[in-house]
N, C-alpha and C. Protein backbone atom coordinates (compact mmCIF):
# COMPACT_ATOMS: atom_id res chain seq x y z
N UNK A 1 -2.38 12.11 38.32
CA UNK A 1 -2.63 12.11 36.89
C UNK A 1 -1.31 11.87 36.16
N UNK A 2 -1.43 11.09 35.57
CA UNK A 2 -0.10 10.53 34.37
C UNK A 2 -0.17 11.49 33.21
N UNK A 3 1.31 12.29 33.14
CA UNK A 3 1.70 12.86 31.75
C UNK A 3 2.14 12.16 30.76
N UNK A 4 2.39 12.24 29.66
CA UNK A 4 2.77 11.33 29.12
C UNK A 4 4.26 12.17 28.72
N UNK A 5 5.08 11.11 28.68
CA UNK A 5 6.49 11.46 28.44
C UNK A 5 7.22 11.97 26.90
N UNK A 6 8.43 12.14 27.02
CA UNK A 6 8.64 12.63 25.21
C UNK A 6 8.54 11.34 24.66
N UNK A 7 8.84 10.08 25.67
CA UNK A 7 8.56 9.50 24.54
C UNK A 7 7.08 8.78 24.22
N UNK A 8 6.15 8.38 24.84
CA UNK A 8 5.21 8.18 24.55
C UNK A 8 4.59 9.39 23.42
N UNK A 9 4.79 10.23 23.85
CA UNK A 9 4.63 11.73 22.63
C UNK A 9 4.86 11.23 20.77
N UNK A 10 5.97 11.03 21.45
CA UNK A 10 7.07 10.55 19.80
C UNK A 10 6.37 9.86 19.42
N UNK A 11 6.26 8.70 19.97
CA UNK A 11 5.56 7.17 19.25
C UNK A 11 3.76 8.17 19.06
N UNK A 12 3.40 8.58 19.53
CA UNK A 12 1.66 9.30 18.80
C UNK A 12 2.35 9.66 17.77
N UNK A 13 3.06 10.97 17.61
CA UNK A 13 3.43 11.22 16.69
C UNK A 13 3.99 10.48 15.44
N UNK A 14 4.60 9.68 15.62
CA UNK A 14 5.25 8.22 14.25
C UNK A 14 4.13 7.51 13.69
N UNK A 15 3.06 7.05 15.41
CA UNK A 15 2.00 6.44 14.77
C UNK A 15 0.83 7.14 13.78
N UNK A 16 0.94 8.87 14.05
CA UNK A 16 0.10 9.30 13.10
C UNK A 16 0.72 9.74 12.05
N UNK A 17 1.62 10.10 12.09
CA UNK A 17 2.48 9.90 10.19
C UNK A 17 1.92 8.85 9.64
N UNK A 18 2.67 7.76 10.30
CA UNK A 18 2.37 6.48 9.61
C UNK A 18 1.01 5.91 8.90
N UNK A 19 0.16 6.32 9.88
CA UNK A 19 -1.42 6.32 9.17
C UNK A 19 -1.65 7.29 8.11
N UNK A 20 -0.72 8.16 8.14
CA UNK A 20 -1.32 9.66 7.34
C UNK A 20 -0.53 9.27 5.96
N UNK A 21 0.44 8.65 6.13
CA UNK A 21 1.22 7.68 4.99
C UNK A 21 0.89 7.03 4.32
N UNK A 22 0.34 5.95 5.20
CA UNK A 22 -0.75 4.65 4.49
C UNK A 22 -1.32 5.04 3.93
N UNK A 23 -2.13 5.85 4.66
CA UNK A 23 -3.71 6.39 3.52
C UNK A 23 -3.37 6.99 2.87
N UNK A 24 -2.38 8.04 2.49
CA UNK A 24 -2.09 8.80 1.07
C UNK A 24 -1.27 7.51 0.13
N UNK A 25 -0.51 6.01 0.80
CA UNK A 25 -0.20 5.60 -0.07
C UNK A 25 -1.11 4.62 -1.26
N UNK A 26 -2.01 4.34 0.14
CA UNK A 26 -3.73 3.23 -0.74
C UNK A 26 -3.68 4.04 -1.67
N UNK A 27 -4.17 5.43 -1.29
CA UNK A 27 -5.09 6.47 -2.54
C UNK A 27 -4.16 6.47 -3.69
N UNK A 28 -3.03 6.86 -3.57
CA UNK A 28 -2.19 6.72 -4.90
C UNK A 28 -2.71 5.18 -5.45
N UNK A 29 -2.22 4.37 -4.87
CA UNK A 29 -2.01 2.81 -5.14
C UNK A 29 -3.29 2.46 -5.42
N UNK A 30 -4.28 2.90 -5.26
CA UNK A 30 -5.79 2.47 -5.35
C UNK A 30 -6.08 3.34 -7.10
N UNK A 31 -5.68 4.44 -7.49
CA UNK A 31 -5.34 4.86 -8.34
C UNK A 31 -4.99 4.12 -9.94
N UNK A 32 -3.92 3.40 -9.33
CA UNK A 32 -3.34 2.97 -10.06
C UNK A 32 -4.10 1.66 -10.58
N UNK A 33 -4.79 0.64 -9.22
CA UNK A 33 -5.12 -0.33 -9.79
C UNK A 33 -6.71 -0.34 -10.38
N UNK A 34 -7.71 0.71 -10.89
CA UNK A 34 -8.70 1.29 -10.75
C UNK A 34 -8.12 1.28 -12.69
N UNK A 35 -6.72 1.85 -12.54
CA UNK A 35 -6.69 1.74 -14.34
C UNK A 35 -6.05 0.52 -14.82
N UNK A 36 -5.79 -0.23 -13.89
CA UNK A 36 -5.40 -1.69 -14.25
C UNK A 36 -3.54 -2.05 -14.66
N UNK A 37 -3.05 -0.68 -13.92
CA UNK A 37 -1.57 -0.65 -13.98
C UNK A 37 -0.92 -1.63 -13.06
N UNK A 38 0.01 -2.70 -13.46
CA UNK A 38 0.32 -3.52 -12.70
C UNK A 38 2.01 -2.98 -11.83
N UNK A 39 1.76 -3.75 -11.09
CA UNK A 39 3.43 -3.12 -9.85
C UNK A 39 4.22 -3.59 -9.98
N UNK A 40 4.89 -2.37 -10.86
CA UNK A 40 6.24 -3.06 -11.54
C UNK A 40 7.34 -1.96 -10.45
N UNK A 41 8.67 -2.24 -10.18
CA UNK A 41 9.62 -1.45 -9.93
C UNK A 41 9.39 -0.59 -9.80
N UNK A 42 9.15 0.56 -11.12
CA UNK A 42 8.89 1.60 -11.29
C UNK A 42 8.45 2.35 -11.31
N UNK A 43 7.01 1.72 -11.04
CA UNK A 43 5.98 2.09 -10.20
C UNK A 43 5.83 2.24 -9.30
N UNK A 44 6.21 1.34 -8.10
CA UNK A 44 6.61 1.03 -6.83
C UNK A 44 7.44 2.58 -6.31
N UNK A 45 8.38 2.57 -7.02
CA UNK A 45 9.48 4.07 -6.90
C UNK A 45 8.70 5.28 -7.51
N UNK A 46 7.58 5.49 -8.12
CA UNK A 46 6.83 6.50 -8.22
C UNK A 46 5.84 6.59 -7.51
N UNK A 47 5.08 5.96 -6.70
CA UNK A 47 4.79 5.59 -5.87
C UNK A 47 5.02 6.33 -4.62
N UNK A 48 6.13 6.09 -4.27
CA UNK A 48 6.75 6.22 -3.27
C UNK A 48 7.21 8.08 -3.04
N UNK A 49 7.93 8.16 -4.19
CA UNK A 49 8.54 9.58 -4.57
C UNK A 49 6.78 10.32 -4.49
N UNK A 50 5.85 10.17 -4.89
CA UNK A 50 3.97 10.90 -4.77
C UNK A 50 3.94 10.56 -3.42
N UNK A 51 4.11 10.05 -2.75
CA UNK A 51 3.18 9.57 -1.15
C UNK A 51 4.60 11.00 -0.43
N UNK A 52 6.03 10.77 -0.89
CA UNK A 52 6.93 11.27 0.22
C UNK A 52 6.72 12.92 -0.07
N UNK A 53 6.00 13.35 -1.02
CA UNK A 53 6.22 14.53 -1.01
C UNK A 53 4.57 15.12 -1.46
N UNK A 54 3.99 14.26 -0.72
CA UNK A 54 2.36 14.96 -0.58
C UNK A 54 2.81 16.22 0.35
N UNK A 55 2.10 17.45 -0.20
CA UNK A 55 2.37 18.62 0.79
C UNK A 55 1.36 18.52 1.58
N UNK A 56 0.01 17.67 1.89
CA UNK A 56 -0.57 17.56 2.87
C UNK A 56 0.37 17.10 3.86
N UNK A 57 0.79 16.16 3.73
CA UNK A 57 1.33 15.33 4.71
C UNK A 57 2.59 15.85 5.37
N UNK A 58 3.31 16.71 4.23
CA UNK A 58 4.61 17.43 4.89
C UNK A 58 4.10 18.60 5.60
N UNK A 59 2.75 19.50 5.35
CA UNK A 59 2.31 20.44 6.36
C UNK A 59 1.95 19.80 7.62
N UNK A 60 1.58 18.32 7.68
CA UNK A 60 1.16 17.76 9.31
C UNK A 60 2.37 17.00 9.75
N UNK A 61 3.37 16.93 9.46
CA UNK A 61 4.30 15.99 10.00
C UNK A 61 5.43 17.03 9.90
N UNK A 62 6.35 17.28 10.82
CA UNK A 62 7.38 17.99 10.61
C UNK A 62 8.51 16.72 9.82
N UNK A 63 9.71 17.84 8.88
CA UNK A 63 10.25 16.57 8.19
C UNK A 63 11.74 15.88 9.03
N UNK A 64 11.85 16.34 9.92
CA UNK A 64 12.33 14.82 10.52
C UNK A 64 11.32 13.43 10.88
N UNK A 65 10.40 13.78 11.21
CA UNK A 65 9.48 12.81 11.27
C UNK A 65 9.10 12.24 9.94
N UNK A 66 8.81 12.63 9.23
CA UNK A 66 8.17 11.98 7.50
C UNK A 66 10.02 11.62 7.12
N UNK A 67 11.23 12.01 7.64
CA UNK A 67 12.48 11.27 7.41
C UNK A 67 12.58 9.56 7.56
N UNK A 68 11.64 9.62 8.76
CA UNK A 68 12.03 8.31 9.72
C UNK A 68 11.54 7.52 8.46
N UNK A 69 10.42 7.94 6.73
CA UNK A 69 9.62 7.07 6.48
C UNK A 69 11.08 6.93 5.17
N UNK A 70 11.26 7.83 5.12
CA UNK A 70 12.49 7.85 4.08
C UNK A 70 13.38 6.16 3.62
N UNK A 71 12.89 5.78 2.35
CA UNK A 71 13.81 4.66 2.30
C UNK A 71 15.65 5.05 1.97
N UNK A 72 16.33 4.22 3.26
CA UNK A 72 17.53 4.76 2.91
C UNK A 72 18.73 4.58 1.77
N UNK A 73 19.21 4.99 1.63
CA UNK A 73 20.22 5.23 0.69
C UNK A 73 20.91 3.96 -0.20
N UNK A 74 21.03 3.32 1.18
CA UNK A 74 21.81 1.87 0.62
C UNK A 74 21.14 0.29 0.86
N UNK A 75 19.38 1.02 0.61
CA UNK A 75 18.41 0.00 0.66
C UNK A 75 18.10 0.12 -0.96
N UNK A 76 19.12 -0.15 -2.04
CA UNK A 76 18.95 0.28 -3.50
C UNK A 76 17.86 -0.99 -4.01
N UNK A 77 16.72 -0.54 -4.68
CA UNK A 77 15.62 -1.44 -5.31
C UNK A 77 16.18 -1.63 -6.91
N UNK A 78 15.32 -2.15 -7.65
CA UNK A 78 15.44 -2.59 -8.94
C UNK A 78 14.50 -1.39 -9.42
N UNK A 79 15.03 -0.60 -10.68
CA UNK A 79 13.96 1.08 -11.14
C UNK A 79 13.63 0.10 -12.43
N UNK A 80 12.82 -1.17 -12.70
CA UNK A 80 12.53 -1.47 -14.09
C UNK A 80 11.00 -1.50 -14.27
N UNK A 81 10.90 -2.52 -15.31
CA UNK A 81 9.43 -2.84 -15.78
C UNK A 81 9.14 -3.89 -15.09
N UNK A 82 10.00 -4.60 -14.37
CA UNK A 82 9.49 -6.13 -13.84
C UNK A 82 7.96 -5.86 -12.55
N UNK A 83 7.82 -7.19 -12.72
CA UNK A 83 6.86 -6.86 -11.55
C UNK A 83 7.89 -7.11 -10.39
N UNK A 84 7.20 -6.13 -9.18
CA UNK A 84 7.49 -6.50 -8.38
C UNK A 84 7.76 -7.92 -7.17
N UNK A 85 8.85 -8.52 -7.30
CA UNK A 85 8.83 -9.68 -6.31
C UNK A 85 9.69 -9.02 -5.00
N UNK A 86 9.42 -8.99 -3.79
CA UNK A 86 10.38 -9.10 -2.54
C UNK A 86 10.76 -11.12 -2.17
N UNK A 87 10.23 -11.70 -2.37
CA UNK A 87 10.53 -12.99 -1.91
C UNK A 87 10.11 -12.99 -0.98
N UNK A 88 10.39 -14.28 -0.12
CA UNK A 88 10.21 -14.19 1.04
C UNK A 88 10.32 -13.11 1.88
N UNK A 89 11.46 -12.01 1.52
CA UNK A 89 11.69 -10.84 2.64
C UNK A 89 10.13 -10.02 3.10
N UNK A 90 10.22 -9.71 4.64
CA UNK A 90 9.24 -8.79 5.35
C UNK A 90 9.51 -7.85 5.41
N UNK A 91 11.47 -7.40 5.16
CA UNK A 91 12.09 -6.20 5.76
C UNK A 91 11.61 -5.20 4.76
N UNK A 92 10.26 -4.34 4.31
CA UNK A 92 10.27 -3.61 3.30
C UNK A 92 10.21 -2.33 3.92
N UNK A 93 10.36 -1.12 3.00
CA UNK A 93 10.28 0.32 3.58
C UNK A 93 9.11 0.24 3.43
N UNK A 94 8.70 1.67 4.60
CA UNK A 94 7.37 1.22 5.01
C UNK A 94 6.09 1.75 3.93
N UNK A 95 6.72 2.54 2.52
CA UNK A 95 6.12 3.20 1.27
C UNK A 95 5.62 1.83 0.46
N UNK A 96 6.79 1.22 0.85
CA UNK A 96 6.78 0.08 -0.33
C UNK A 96 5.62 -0.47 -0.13
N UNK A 97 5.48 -1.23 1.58
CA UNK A 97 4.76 -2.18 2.23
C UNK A 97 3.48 -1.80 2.71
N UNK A 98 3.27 -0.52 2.38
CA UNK A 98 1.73 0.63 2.06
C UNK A 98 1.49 -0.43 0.85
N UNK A 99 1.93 -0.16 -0.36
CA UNK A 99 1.42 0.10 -1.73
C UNK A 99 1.33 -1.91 -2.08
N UNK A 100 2.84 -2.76 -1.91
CA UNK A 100 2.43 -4.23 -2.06
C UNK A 100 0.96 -4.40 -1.64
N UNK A 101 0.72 -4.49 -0.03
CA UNK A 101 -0.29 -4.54 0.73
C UNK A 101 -1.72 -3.77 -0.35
N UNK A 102 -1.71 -2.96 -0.47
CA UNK A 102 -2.94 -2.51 -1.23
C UNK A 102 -3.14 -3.15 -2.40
N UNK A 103 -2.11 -3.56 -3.17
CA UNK A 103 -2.12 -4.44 -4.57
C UNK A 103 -3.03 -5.91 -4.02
N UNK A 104 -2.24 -6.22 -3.08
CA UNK A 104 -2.28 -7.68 -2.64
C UNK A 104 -3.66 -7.93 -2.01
N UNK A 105 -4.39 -6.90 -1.54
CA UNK A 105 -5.58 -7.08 -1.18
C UNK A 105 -6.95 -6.84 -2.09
N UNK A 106 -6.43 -5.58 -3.38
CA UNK A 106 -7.09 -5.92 -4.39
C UNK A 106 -7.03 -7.02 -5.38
N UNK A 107 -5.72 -7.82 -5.17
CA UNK A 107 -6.31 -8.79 -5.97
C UNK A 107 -6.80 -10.20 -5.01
N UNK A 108 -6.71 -9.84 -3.63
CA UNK A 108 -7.77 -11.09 -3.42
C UNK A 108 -9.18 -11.06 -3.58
N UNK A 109 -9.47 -9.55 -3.42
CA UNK A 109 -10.56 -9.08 -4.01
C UNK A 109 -11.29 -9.50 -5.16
N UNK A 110 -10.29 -9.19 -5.86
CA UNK A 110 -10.69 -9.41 -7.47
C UNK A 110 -11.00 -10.83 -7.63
N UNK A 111 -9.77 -11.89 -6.69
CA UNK A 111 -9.80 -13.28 -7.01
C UNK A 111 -11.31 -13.76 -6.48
N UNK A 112 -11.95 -13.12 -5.47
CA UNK A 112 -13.27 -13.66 -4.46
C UNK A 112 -14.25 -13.89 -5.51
N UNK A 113 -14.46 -11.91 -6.08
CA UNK A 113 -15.33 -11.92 -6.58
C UNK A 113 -15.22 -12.67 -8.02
N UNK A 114 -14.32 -12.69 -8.57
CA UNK A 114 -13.99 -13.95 -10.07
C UNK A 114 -14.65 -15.27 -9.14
N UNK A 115 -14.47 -15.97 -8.20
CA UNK A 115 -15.21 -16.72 -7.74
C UNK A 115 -16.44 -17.04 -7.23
N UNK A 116 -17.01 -16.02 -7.11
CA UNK A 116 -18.57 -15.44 -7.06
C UNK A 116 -19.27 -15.36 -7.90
N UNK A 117 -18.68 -14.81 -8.98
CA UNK A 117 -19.32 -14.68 -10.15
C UNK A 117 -19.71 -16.18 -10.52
N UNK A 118 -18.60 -16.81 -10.64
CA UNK A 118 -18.16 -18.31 -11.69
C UNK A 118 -19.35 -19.37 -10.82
N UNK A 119 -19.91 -19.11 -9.59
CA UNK A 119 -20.10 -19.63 -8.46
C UNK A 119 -22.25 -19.39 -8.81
N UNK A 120 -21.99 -18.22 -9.17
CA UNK A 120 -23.26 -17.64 -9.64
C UNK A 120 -23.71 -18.20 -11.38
N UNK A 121 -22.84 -18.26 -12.05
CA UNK A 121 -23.01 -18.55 -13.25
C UNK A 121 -23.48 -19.61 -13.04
N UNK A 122 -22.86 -21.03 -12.70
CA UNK A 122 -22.65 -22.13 -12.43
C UNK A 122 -23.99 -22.96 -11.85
N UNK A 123 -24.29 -21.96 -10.98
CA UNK A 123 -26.01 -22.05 -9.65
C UNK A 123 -26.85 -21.61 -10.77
N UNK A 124 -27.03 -20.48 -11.18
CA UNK A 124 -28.15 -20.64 -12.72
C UNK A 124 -27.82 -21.57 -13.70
N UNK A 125 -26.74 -21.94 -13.98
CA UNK A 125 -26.71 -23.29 -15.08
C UNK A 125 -27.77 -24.28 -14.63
N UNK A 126 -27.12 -24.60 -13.15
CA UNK A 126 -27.69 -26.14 -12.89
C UNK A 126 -29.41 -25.87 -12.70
N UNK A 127 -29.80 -24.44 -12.26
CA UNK A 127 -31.26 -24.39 -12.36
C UNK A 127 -32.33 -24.54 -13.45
N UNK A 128 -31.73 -23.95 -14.10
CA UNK A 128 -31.73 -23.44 -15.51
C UNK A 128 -32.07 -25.26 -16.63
N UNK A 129 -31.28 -26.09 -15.83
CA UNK A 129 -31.17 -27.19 -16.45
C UNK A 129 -32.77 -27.95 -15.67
N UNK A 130 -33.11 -27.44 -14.91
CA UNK A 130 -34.11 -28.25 -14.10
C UNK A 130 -33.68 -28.68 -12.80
N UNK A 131 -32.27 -27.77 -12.25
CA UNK A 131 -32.33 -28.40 -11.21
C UNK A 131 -32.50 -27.85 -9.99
């Protein structure tokens, strides 16, 4: 029978922070876009500061572990009104790349169904006309 080692241990452990992260960061971030607040900087960094200090999440994760999620020190962001751009970069902390990701999927969302609709309007026009 195979034990599993400290480190296979570790990595369960990172991988369930990390989920326990995500999902407290959607729910904030799902929050936000529900009142139609767009992701600016400063948001992004409030955001972040609500997800790192959910006391759910600090009672299941000891805090060296919820550290590892810690953006560091001299990874300094922009604290404004702009919207958020990274550019091309992938390298994001992993709070950030919770909350982009949830934006970015509600608005393809949003974009489908704006096309569904327009798609539906469009199909009763032409019926509507006799056709």
């Amino acid at each position: 029978m195979n034990h599993p080692n400290d480190h296979d241990l570790a990595a369960l452990r990172f991988n369930a922070a990390a989920r326990d992260l995500e999902h407290i960061v959607r729910h904030i971030a799902a929050r936000c876009i529900v009142q139609q607040v767009p992701l600016t900087w400063r948001l992004l960094h409030a955001i972040e500061a609500e997800a790192l200090a959910d006391l759910g999440c600090a009672s299941r994760h000891d805090a060296l572990m919820l550290g590892l999620f810690q953006r560091p020190d001299d990874l300094p962001y922009p604290e404004t009104d702009e919207s958020v751009d990274f550019g091309s970069s992938n390298a994001l902390p992993a709070v950030f790349a919770f909350a982009v990701s949830t934006y970015e999927e509600a608005e393809r969302t949003a974009s489908q169904a704006a096309a569904g609709r327009a798609t539906d309007v469009a199909g009763r026009r032409a019926r509507s006309w006799g056709g």
